[in-house]
Protein backbone atom coordinates (compact mmCIF):
# COMPACT_ATOMS: atom_id res chain seq x y z
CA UNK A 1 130.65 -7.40 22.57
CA UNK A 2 132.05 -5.19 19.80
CA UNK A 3 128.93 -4.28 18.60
CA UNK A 4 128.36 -2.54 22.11
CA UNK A 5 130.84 0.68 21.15
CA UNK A 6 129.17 0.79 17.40
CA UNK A 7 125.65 1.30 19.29
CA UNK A 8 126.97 3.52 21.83
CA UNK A 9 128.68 5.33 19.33
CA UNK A 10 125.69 5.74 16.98
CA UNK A 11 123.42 6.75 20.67
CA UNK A 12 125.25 9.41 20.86
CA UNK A 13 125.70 10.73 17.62
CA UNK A 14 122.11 11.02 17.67
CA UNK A 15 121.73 12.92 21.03
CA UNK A 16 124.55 15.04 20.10
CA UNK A 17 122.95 16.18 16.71
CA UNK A 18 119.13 16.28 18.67
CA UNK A 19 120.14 18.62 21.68
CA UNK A 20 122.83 20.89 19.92
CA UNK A 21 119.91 22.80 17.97
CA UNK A 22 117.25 21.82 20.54
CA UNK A 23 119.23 24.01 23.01
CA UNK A 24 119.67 26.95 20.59
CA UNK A 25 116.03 27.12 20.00
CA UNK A 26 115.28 27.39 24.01
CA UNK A 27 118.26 29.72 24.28
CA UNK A 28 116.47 31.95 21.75
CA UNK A 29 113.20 31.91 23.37
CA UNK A 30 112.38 34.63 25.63
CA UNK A 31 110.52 33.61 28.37
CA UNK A 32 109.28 37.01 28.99
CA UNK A 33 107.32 37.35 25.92
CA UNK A 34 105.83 34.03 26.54
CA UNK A 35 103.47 35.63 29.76
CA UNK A 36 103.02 38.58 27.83
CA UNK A 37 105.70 40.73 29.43
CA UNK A 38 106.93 43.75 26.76
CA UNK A 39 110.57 45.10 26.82
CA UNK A 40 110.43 49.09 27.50
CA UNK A 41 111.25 51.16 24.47
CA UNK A 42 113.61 53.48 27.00
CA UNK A 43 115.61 52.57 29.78
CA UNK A 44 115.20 54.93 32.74
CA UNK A 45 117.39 54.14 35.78
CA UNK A 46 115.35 54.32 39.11
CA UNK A 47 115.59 57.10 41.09
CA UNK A 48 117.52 56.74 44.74
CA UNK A 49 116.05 56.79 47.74
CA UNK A 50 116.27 55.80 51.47
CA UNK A 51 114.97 53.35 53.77
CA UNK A 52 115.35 52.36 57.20
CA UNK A 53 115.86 48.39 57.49
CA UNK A 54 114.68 45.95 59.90
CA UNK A 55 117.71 46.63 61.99
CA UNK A 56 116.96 50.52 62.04
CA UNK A 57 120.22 51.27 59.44
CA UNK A 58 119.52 53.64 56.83
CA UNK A 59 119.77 51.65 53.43
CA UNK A 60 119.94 53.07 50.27
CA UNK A 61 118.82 52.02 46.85
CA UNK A 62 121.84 52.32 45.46
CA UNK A 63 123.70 50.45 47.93
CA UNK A 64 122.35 47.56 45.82
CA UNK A 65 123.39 48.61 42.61
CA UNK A 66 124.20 45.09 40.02
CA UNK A 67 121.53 43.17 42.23
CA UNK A 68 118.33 41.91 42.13
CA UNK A 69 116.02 43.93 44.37
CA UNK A 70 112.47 43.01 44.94
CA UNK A 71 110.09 46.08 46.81
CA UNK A 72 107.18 44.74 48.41
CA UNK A 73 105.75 47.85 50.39
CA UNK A 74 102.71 46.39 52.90
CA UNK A 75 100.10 49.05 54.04
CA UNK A 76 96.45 48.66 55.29
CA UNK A 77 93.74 51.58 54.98
């Protein structure tokens, strides 16, 4: 029974020293590049503009300002 702490010692030593640089390399990694996505050379905000929502209430774009937005404008020819 004393050997049990030595091995569970030594287990995670190893996982430790394996998943300390394993997770800097991911970290490092940008996923974007990876499907071929390129980072604009400028940053131009997006202009503001108006909608009406499903509810009929004016929104606009920069109500949402710091969030996540995600357009999808549906239209048929």
């Amino acid at each position: 029974m004393k050997r049990f702490p030595k091995v569970l010692t030594a287990i995670l030593m190893i996982a430790i020293f394996t998943i300390i640089p394993l997770s800097k390399t991911l970290a490092a990694k940008d996923p974007f590049l990876d499907v071929g996505f390129i980072q604009a050379r400028e940053q131009i905000p997006a202009l503001n503009f108006t909608l009406e929502d499903l509810d009929g209430k004016q929104v606009q774009f920069t109500d949402f300002r710091g969030k996540v937005v995600l357009l999808f404008f549906w239209t048929t020819w």
